[in-house]
Protein backbone atom coordinates (compact mmCIF):
# COMPACT_ATOMS: atom_id res chain seq x y z
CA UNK A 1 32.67 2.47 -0.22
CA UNK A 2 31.90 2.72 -4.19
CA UNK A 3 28.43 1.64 -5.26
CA UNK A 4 29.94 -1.25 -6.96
CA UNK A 5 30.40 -2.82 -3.67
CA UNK A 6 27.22 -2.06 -1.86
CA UNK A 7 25.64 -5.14 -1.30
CA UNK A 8 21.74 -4.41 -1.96
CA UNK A 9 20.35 -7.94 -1.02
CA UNK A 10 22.60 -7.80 2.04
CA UNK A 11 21.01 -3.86 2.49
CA UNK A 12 17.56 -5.89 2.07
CA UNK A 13 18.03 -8.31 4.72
CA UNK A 14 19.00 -5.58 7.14
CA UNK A 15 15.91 -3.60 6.32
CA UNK A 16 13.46 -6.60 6.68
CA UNK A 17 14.97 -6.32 10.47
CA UNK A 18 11.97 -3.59 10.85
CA UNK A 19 8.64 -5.03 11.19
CA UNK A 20 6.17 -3.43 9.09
CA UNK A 21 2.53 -3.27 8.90
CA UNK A 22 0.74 -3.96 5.78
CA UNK A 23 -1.73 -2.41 3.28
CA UNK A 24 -3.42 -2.45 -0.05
CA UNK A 25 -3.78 0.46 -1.93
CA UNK A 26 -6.35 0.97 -4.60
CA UNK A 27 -7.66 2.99 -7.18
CA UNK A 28 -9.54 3.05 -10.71
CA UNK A 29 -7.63 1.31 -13.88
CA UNK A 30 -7.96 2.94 -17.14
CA UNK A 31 -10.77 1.31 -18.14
CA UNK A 32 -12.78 2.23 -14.86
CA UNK A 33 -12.05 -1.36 -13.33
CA UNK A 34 -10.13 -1.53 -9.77
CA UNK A 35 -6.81 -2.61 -9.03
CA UNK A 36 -4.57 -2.74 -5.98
CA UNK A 37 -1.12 -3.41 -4.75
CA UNK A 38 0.63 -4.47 -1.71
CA UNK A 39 2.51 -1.74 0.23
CA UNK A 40 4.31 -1.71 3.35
CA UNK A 41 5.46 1.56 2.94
CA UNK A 42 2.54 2.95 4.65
CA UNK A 43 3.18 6.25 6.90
CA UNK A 44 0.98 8.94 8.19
CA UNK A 45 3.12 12.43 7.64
CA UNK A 46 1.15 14.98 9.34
CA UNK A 47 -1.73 15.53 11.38
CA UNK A 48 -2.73 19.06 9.58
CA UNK A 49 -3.25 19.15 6.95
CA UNK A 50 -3.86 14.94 7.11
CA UNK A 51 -1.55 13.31 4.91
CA UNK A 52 0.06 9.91 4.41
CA UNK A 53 2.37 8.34 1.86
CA UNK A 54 3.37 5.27 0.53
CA UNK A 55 6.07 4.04 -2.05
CA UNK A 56 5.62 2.67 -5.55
CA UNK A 57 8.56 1.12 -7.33
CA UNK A 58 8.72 2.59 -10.70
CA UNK A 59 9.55 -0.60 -12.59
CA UNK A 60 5.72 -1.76 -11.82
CA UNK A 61 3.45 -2.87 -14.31
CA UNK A 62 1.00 0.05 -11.74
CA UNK A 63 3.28 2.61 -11.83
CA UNK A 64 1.70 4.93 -14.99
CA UNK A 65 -2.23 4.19 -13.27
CA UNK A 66 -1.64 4.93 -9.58
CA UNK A 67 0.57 8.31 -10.41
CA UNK A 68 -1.70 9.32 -13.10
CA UNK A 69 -4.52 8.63 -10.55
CA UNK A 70 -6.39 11.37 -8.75
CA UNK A 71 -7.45 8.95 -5.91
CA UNK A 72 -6.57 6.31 -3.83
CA UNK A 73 -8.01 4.21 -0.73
CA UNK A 74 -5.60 2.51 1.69
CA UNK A 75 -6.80 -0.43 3.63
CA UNK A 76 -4.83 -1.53 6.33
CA UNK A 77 -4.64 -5.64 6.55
CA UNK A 78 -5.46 -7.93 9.68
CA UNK A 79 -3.93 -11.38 10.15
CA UNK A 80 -7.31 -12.93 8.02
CA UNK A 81 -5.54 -10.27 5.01
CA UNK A 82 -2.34 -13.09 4.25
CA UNK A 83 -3.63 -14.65 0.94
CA UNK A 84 -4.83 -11.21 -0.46
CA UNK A 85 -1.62 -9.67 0.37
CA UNK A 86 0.52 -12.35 -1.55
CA UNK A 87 -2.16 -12.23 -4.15
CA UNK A 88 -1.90 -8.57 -4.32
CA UNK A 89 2.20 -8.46 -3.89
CA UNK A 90 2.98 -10.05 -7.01
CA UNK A 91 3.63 -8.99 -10.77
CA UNK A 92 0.80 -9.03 -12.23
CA UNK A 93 -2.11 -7.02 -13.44
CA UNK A 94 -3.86 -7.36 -9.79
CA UNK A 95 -7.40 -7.66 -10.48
CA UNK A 96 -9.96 -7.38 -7.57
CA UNK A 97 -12.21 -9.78 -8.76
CA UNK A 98 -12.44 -12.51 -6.12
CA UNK A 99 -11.20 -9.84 -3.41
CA UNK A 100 -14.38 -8.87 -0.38
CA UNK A 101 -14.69 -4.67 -1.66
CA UNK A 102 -15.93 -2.43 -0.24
CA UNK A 103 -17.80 0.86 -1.88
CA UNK A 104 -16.30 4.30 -0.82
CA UNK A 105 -17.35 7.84 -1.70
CA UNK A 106 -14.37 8.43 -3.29
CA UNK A 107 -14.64 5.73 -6.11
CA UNK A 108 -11.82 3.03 -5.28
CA UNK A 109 -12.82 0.60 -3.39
CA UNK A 110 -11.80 -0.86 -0.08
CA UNK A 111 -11.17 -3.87 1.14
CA UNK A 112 -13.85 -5.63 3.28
CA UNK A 113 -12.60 -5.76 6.76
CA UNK A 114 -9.52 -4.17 6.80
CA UNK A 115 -8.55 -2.56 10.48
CA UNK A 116 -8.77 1.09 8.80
CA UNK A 117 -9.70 2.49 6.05
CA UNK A 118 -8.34 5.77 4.18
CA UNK A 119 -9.53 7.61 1.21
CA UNK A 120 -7.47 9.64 -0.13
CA UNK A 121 -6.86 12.30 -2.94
CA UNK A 122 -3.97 12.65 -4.82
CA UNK A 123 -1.69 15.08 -3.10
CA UNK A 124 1.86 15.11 -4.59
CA UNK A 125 4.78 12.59 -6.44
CA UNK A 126 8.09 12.58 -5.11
CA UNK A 127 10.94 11.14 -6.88
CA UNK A 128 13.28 9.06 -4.64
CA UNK A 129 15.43 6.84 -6.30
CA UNK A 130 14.18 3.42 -8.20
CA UNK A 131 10.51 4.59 -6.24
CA UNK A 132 8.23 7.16 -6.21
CA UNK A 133 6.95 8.67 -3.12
CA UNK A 134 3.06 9.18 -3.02
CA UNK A 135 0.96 11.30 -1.10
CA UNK A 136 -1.90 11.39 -0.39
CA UNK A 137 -4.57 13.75 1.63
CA UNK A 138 -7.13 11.90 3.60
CA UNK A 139 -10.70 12.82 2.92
CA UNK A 140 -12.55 10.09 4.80
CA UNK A 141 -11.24 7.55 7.27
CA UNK A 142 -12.53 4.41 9.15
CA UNK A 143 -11.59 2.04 11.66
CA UNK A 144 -12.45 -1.57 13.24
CA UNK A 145 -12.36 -1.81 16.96
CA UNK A 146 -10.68 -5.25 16.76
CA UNK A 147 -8.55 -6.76 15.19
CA UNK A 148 -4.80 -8.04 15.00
CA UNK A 149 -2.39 -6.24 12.18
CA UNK A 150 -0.66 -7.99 9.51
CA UNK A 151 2.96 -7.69 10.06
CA UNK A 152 6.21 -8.25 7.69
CA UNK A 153 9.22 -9.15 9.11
CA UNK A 154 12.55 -10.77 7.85
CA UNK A 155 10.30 -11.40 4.33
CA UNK A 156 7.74 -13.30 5.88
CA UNK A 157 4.15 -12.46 7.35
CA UNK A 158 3.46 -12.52 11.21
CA UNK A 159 1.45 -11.08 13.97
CA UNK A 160 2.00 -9.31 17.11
CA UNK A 161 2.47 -11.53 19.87
């Protein structure tokens, strides 16, 4: 098959057949000020040393501040998360004003009730196609006892039954 005929909204769908969590990743603007994005590219990659990754498509208005940035927290999102998440998902300078925060030792913030919590320094920048693959080593971590995950399935937000 040439790429001419691969269908990429078709190769969408089938990938919004996976349920994913979902998380916000921060870190400090430019000007010292907070932003954050939606992921749901979220993975843990190994134990030891602790690292996780998530993806950042490099068409994003974020792209130059989060892989010029030297930290970044990752709060994972409960069902009470929905209306940040949209906020948070879409083009757009994404401002935490307005957003619950959290302070953390390593400067971004986190969001206020998220199920876990991970702060994270900058670890490495992988190409990978029309994305960039972030790492990140974890410094700190927290986590809720309770709590129900946001969930993305089929392009639209859910819970675990």
């Amino acid at each position: 098959m040439s790429s001419s005929e691969f269908d990429t909204k078709a190769f969408r769908q089938a990938l919004g057949c996976f349920p994913t969590g979902v998380a916000v990743v921060t870190t400090r603007g430019e000007r010292g000020g907070a932003i954050g994005m939606t992921v749901n590219s979220f993975t843990s990659v190994s134990l030891n040393p602790p690292l996780v990754l998530w993806c950042l498509d490099k068409r994003s208005e974020r792209y130059p501040t989060f892989t010029s940035s030297e930290a970044f927290v990752i709060s994972v999102l409960g069902t009470a998360h929905e209306e940040v998440s949209s906020q948070l998902a879409r083009p757009g300078a994404h401002s935490l004003d307005h957003i619950p925060l959290l302070p953390t030792e390593l400067g971004p913030p986190a969001l206020a009730d998220a199920l876990a919590v991970f702060e994270c320094a900058a670890h490495g920048i992988h190409d990978a196609g029309d994305h960039a693959i972030l790492l990140g080593h974890v410094l700190r971590f927290a986590r809720r006892q309770a709590g129900a995950p946001l969930v993305f399935y089929q392009g639209k937000y859910g819970a675990l039954a």
